[in-house]
Protein backbone atom coordinates (compact mmCIF):
# COMPACT_ATOMS: atom_id res chain seq x y z
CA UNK A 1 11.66 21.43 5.42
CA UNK A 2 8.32 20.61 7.40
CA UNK A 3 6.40 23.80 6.33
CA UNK A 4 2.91 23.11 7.49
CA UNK A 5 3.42 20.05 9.17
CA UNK A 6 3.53 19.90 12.77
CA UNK A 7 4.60 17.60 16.35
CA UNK A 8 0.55 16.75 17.73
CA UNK A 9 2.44 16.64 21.36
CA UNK A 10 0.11 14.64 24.30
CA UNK A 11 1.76 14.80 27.76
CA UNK A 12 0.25 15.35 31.36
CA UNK A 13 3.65 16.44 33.21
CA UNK A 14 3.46 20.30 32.72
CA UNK A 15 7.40 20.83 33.34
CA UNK A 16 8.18 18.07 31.24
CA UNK A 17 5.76 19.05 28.13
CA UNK A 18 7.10 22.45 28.32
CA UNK A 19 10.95 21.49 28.18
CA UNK A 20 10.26 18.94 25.17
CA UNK A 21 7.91 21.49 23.58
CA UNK A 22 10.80 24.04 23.58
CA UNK A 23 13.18 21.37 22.01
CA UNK A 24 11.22 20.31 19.72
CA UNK A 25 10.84 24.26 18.55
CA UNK A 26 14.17 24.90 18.65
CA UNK A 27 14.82 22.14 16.70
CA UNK A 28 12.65 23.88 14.00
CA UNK A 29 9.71 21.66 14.26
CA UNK A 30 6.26 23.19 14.85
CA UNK A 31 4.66 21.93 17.68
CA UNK A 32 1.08 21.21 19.27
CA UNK A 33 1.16 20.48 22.83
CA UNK A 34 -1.72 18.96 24.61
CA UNK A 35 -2.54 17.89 28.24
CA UNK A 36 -4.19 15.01 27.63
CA UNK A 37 -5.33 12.71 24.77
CA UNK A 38 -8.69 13.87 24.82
CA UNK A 39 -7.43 17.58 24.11
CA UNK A 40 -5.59 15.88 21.03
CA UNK A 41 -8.65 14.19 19.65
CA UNK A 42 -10.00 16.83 17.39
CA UNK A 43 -6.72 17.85 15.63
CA UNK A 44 -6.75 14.05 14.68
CA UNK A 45 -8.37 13.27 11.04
CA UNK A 46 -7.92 11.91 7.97
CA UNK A 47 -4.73 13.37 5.85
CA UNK A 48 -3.91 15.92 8.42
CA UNK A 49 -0.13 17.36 8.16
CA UNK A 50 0.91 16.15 11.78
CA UNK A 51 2.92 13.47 13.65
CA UNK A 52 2.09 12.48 17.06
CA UNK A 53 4.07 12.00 20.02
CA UNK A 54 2.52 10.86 23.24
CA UNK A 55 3.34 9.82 26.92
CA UNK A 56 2.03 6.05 27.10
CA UNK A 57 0.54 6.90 30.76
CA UNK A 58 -2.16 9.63 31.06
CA UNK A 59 -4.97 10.22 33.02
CA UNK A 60 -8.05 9.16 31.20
CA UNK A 61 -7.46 7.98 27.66
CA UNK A 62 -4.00 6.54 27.59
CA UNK A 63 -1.80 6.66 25.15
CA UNK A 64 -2.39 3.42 23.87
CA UNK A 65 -6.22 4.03 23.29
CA UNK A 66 -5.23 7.06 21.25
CA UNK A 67 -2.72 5.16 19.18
CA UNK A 68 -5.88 2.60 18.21
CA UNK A 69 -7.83 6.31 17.46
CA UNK A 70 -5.12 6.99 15.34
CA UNK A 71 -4.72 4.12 13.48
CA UNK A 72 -8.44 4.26 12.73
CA UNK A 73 -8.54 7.78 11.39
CA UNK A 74 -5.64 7.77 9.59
CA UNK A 75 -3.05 4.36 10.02
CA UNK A 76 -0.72 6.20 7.95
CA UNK A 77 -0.07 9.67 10.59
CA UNK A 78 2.77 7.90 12.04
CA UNK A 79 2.48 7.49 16.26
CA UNK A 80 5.90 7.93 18.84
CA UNK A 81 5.19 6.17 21.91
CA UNK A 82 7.13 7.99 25.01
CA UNK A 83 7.24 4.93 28.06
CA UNK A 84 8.45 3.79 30.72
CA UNK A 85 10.89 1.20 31.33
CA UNK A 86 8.71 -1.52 32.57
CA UNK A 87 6.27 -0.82 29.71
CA UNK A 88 9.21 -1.53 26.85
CA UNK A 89 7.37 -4.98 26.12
CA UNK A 90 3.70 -3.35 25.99
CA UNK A 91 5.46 -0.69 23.99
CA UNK A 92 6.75 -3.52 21.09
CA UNK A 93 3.92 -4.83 20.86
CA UNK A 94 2.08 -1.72 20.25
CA UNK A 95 4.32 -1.18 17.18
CA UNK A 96 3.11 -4.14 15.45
CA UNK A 97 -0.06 -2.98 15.78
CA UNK A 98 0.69 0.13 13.80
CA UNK A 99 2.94 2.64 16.09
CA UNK A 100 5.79 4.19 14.22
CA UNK A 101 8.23 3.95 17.44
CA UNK A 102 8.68 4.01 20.94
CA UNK A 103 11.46 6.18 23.35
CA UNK A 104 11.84 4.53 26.92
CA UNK A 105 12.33 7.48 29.22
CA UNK A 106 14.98 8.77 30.46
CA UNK A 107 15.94 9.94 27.29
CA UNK A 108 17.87 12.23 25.50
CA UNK A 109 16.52 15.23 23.60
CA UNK A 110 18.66 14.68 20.91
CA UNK A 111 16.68 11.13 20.61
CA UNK A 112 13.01 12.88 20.82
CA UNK A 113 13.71 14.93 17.90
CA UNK A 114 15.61 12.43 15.93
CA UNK A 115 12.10 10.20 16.30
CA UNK A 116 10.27 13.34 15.43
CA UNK A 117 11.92 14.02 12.38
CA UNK A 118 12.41 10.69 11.14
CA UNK A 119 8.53 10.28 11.46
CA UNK A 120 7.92 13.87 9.93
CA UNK A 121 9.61 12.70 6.85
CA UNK A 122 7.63 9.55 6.32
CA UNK A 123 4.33 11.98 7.04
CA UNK A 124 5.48 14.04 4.39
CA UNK A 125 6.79 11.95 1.57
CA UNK A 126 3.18 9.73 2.75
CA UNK A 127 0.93 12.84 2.27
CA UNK A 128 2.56 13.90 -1.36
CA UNK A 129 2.94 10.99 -2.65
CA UNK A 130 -1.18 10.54 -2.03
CA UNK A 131 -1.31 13.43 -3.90
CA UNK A 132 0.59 12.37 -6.53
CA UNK A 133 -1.93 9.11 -6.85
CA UNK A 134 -4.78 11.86 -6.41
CA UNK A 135 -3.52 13.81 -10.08
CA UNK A 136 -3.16 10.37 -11.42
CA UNK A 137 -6.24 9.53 -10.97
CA UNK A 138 -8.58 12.26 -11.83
CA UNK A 139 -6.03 12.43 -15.09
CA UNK A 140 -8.12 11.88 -18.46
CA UNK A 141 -7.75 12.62 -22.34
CA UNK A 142 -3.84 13.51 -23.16
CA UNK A 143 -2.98 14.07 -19.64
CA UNK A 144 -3.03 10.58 -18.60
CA UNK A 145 -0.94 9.65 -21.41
CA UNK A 146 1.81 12.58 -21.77
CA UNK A 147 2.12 12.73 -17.85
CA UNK A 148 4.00 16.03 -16.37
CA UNK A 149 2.94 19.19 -14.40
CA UNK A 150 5.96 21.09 -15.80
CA UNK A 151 5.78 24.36 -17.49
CA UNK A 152 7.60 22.21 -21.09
CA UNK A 153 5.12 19.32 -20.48
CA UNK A 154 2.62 21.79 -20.58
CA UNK A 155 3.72 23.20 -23.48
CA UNK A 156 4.18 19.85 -25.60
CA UNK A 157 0.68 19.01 -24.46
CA UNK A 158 -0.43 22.52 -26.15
CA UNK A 159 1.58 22.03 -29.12
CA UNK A 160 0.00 18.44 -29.93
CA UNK A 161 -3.64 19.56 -29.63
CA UNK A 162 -2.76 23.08 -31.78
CA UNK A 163 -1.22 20.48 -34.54
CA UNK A 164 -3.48 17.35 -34.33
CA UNK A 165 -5.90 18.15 -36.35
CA UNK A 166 -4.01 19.58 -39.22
CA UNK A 167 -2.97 18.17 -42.07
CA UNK A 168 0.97 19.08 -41.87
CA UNK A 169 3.75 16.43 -41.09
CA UNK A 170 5.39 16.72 -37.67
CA UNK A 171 9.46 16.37 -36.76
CA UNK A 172 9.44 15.16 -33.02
CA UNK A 173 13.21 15.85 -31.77
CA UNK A 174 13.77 14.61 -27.95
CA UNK A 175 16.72 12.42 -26.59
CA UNK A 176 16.39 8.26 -26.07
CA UNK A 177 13.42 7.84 -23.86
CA UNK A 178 11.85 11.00 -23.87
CA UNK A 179 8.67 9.88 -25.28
CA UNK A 180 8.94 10.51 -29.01
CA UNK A 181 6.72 7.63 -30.19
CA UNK A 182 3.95 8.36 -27.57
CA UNK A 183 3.89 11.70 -28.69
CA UNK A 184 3.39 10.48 -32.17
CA UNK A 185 0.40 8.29 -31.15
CA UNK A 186 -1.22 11.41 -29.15
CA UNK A 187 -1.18 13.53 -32.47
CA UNK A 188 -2.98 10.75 -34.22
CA UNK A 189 -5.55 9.64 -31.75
CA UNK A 190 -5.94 13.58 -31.32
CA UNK A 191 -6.77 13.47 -34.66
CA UNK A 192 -9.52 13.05 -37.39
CA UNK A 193 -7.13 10.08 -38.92
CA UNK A 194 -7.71 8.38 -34.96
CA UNK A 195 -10.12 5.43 -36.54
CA UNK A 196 -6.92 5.23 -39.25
CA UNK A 197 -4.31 3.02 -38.62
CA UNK A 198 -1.28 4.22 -37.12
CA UNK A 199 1.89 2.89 -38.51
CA UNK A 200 5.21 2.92 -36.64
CA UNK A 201 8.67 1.76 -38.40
CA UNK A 202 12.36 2.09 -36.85
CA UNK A 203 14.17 2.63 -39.61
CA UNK A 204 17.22 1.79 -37.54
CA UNK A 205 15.70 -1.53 -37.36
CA UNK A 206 15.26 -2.82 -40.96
CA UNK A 207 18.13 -4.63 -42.73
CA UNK A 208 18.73 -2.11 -45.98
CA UNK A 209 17.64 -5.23 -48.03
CA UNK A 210 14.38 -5.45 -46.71
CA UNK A 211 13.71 -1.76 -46.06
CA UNK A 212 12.38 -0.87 -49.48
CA UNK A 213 10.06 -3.52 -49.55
CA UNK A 214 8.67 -2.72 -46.04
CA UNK A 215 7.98 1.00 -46.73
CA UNK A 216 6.89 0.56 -50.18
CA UNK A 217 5.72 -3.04 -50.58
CA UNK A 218 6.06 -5.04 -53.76
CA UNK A 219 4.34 -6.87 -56.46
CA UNK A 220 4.59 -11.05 -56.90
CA UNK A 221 8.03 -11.35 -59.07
CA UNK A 222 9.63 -8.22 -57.60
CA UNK A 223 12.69 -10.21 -56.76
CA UNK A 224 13.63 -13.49 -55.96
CA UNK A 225 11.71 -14.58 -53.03
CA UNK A 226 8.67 -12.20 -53.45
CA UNK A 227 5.46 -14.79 -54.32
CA UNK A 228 2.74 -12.83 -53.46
CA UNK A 229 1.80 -9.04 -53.30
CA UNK A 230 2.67 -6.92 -49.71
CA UNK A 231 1.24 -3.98 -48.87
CA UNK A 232 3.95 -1.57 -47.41
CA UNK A 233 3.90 0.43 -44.55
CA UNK A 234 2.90 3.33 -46.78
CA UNK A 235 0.29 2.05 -48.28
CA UNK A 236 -1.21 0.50 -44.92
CA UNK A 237 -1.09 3.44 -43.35
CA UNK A 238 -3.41 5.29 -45.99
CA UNK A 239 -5.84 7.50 -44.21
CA UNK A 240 -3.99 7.53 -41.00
CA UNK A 241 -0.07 7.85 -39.64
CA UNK A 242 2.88 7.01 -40.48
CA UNK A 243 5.74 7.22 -38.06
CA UNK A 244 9.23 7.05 -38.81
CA UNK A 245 11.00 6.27 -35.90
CA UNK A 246 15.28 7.14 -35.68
CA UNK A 247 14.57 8.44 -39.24
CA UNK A 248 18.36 9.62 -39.59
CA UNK A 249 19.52 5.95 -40.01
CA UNK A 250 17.18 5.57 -43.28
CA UNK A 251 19.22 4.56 -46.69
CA UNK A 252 19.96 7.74 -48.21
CA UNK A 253 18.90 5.98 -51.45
CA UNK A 254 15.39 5.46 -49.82
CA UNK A 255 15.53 9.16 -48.91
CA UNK A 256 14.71 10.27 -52.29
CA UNK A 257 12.37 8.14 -52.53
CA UNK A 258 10.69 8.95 -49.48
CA UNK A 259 11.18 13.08 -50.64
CA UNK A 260 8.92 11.79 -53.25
CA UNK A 261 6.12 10.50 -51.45
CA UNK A 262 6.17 13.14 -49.55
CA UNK A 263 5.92 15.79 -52.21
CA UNK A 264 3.36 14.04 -54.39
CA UNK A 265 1.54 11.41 -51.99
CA UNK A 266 1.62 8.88 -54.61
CA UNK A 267 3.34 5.44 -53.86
CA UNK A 268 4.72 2.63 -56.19
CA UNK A 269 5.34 -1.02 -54.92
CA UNK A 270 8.01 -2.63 -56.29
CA UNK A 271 8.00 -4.32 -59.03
CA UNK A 272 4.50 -2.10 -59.96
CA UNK A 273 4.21 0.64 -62.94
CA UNK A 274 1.24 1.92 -61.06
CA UNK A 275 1.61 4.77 -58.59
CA UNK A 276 -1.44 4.99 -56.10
CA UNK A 277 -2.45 8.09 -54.39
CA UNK A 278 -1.81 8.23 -50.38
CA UNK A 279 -3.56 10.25 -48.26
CA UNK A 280 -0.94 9.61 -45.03
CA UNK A 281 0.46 12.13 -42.07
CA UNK A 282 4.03 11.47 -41.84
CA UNK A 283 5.46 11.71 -38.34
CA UNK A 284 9.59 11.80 -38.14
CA UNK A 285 11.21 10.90 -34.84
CA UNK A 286 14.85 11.30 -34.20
CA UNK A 287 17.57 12.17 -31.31
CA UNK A 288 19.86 13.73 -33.98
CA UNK A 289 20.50 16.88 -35.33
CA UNK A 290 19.04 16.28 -39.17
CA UNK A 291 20.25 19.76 -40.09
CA UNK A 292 23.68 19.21 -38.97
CA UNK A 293 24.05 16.15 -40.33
CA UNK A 294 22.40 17.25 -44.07
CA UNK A 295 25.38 19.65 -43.77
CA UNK A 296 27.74 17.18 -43.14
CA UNK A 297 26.47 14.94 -46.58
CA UNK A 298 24.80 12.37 -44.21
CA UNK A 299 21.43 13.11 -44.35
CA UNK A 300 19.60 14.92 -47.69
CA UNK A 301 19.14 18.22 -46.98
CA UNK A 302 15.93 18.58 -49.31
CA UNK A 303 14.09 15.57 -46.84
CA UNK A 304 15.07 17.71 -44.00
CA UNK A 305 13.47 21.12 -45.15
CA UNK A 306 10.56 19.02 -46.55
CA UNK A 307 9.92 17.43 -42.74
CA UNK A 308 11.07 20.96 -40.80
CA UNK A 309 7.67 22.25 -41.26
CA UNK A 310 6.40 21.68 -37.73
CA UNK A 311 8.94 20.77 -34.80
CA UNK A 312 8.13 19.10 -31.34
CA UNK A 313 11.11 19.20 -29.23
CA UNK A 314 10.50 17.11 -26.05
CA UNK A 315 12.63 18.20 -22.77
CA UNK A 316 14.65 16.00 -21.33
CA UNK A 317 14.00 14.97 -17.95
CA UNK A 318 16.42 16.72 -15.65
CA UNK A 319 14.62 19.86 -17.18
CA UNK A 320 11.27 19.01 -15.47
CA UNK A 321 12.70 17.20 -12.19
CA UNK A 322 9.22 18.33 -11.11
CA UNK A 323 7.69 15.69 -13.11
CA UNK A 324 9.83 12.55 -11.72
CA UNK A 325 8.06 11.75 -8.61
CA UNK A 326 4.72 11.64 -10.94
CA UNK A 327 6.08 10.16 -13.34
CA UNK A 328 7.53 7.32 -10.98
CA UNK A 329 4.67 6.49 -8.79
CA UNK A 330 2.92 6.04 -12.05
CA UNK A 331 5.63 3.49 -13.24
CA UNK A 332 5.28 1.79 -9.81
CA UNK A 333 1.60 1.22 -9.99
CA UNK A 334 1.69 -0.17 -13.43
CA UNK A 335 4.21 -2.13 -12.35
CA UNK A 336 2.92 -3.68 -9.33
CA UNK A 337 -0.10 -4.21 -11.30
CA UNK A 338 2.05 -6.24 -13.64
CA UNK A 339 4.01 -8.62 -11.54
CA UNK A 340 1.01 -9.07 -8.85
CA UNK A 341 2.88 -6.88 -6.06
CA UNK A 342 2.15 -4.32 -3.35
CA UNK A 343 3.79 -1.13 -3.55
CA UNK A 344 6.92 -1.06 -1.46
CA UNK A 345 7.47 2.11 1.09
CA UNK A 346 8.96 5.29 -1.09
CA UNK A 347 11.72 6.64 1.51
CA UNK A 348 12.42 10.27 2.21
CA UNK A 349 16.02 9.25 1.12
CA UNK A 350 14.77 7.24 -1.98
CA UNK A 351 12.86 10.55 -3.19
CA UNK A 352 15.74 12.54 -2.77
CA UNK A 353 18.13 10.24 -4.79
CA UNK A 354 15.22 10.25 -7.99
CA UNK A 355 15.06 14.15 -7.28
CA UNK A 356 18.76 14.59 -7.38
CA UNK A 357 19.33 12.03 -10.07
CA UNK A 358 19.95 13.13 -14.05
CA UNK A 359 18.45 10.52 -16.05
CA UNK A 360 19.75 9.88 -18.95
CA UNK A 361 17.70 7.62 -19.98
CA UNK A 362 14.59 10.29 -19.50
CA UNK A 363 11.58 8.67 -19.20
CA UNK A 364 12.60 5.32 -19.87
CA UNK A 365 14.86 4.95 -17.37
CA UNK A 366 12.49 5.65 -14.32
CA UNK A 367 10.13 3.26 -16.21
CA UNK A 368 12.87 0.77 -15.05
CA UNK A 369 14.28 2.18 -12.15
CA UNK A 370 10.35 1.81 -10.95
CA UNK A 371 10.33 -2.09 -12.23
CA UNK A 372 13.13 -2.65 -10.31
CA UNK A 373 12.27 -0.72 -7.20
CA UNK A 374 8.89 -2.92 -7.11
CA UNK A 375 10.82 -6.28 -7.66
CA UNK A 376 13.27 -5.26 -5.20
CA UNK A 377 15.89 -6.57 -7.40
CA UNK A 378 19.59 -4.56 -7.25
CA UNK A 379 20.93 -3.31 -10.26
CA UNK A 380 24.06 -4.89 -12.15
CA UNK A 381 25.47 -1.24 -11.93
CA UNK A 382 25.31 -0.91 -8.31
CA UNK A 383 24.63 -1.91 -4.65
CA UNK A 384 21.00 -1.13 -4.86
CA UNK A 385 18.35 -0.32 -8.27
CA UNK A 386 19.25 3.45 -7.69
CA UNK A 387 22.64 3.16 -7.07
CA UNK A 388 23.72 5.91 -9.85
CA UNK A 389 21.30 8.23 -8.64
CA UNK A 390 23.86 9.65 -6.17
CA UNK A 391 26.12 10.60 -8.64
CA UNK A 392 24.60 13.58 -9.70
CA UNK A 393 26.74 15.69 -7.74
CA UNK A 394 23.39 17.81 -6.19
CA UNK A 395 23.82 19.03 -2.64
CA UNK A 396 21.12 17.29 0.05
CA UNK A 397 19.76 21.53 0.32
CA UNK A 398 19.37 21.31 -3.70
CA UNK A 399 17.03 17.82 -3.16
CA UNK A 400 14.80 19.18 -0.66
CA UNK A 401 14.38 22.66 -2.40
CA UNK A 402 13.16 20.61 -5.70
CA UNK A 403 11.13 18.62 -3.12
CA UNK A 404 9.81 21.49 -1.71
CA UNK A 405 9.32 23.18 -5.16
CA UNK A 406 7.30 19.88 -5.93
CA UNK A 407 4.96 19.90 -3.12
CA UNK A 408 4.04 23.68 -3.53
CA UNK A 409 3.12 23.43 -7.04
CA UNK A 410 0.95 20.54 -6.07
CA UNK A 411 -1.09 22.56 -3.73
CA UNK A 412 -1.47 25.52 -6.15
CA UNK A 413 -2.50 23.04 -8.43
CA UNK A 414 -5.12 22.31 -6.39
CA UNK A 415 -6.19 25.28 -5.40
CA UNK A 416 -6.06 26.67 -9.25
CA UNK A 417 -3.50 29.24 -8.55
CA UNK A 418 -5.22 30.39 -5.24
CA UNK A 419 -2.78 32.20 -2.93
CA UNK A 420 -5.33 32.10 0.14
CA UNK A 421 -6.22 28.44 -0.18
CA UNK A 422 -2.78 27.37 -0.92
CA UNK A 423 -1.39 28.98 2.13
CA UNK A 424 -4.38 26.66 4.38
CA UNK A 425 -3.25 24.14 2.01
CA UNK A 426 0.35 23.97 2.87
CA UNK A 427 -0.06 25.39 6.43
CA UNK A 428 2.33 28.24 5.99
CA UNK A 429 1.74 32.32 5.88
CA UNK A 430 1.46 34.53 3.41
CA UNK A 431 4.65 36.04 3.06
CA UNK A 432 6.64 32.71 3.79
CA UNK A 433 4.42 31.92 0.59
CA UNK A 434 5.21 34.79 -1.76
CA UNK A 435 9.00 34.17 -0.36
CA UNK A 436 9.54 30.74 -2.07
CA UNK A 437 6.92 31.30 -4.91
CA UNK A 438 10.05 34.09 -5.56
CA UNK A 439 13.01 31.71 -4.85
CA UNK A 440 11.49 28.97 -7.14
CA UNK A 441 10.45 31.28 -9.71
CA UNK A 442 7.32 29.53 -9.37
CA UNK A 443 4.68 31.72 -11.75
CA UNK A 444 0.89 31.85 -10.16
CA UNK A 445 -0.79 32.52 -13.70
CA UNK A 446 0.20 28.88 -15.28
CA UNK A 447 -1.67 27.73 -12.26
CA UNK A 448 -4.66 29.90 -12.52
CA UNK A 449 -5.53 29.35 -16.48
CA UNK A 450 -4.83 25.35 -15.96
């Protein structure tokens, strides 16, 4: 669970560093013991995998003094204060200063580790998620929009730049919240139509009455209340994109229309005799199954075969649960850029409940779960904003293998694939490597080419 990071132990009793060395290692924790603070000193820098744990009371620097060395290398490598019992108040006040926590001796082993681990865990959910800022921030181009390190995310990425600039229309399939619409804008500003306009319409959110006249547009004395000339959506989008958003809710009598638009690029407002030539990419969005329904009489058939030419199908979430802790921290700095608020501290246990959780709601839904996470406001639908996230039914072993899955792709990320400099990376050896590269079905050639 702690693969590469490791105890940074400072304590001058040799008996007693040996016997809570050995229970720290038995405990499964890897473990650096040193003498004295001054030993400790070099192992100390910025971003390094390690916790430290040291005896308030040594002979030269004390433990205090290395705490301040600490905190001015790296504040975030959380510090364990080991004390006395008349240095309890010395020890308090040392935490608000910056040290993580403090065991007044005698003590029981069981309480060393438990202070060990607890601080591992905030070490390692401190050092990925500032690697998780680090990708976000050298992101550019596409990646910064369509955000994912996933294998499918990867893939949909590909699949927008090989159709972008061609002139064929595009069927985007994905659930609620999976992205369809920013997928839509990344084909046009991909695009030779990107200094075009880009036109977006939710057809499930036009009364039938006025739909016609939106798509199409209409001449003065089309019908009653029609004065003056509008340009429809069609026609505004000449040059560029046209997206059709939850197309299976369109009128099925402005389905044959729209075949014909399609098929001829020519468009007539209402009320017009004129048809006028469109040059337009159209874009369909939907969460249904078109073909499905054209069988069952509720969607033409014809439209469907004339859109199916070439298919995006976005993954849901829980498909790429690699992608959520990205995808979140990204959410949480836009939104504590929004409401004017520092970024609250991401748990071990809060990452494990967005690893384990199934989102429904795809990307949308951590959008909000991140909103409310910065706000600290608690969800109608639960005790806290994350409440449903332990509903998922996914054993705590299951959370921390996706964590761990996580964290190694990150490094191989980094290192472009490189075994070598992904074992320094994540501290661990080659064949303990190869082992869970195996067990993840993690692939080392998607790495290299990226």
């Amino acid at each position: 669970m702690f693969e590469g990071f490791k105890v940074l132990f400072v304590e001058d009793d040799p008996p007693v560093r040996a016997s809570l060395t050995q229970t720290l290692e038995l405990a499964g924790l890897e473990v650096l013991a040193c003498a004295c603070a001054e030993e400790a000193l070099p192992h100390i820098q910025a971003g390094a995998q390690l916790v430290v744990a040291t005896d308030v009371r040594l002979p030269g620097m004390d433990g205090l003094a290395l705490l301040d060395h600490v905190m001015a290398t790296d504040a975030s490598i959380p510090v364990v204060l080991v004390t006395a019992h008349g240095d309890v108040a010395m020890a308090v006040r040392a935490m608000r200063t910056g040290a993580y926590d403090f065991i007044e001796k005698p003590f029981a082993p069981e309480r060393f580790v438990d202070a060990l681990t607890r601080a591992l865990d905030k070490r390692v959910l401190r050092v990925a998620v500032d690697e998780l800022r680090g990708q976000l921030q050298r992101r550019s181009g596409m990646e910064a929009v369509l955000l994912g390190n996933s294998a499918a995310m990867q893939n949909v990425r590909r699949q927008v730049l090989n159709l972008a600039d061609t002139s064929a229309d595009v069927m985007i399939l994905g659930e609620t919240g999976t992205g369809k619409e920013l997928v839509a804008r990344c084909l046009h500003d991909q695009s030779q139509r990107r200094d075009r306009n880009f036109v977006a319409i939710n057809c499930g959110g036009l009364p039938e009455a006025l739909f016609e006249s939106e798509l199409f547009g209409h001449e003065p004395g089309a019908f009653t209340s029609s004065a003056k000339r509008r340009i429809g959506k069609i026609e505004h989008a000449n040059g560029g994109t046209l997206l059709l958003d939850e197309i299976e809710t369109m009128p099925m009598v402005l389905q044959i229309k729209m075949l014909r638009v399609l098929q001829e690029r020519r468009v007539e407002r209402l009320g017009s005799n004129d048809e006028l030539p469109v040059n337009v990419r159209v874009i369909a969005a939907t969460k249904a199954d078109l073909r499905a329904l054209s069988e069952q009489q509720k969607f033409r058939g014809d439209l469907y075969y004339r859109l199916n030419v070439a298919t995006l199908q976005l993954p849901p979430l829980r498909e790429r649960r690699e992608d959520i802790a990205l995808l979140f921290e990204h959410f949480v700095a836009q939104a504590c850029n929004r409401y004017g608020r520092e970024a609250p501290e991401l748990t071990p246990q809060r990452l494990r409940e967005l690893m384990a959780h199934d989102w429904p709601g795809n990307v949308r839904e951590v959008r909000n779960a991140a909103d409310r996470f910065v706000l600290d406001i608690v969800s109608s639908e639960g005790a806290n904003p994350d409440a449903a996230l332990g509903a998922a039914g996914v054993s705590l072993a299951q959370q921390m293998d996706q964590v761990e899955k996580t964290l190694i792709e990150q490094a191989l990320r980094r290192c472009q694939g490189r075994v070598p400099a992904a074992m320094e990376l994540l501290g661990c050896a080659k064949k303990t490597l190869y082992d869970k590269l195996h067990r993840h079905a993690i692939e080392l050639e998607r790495f290299r080419s990226g």
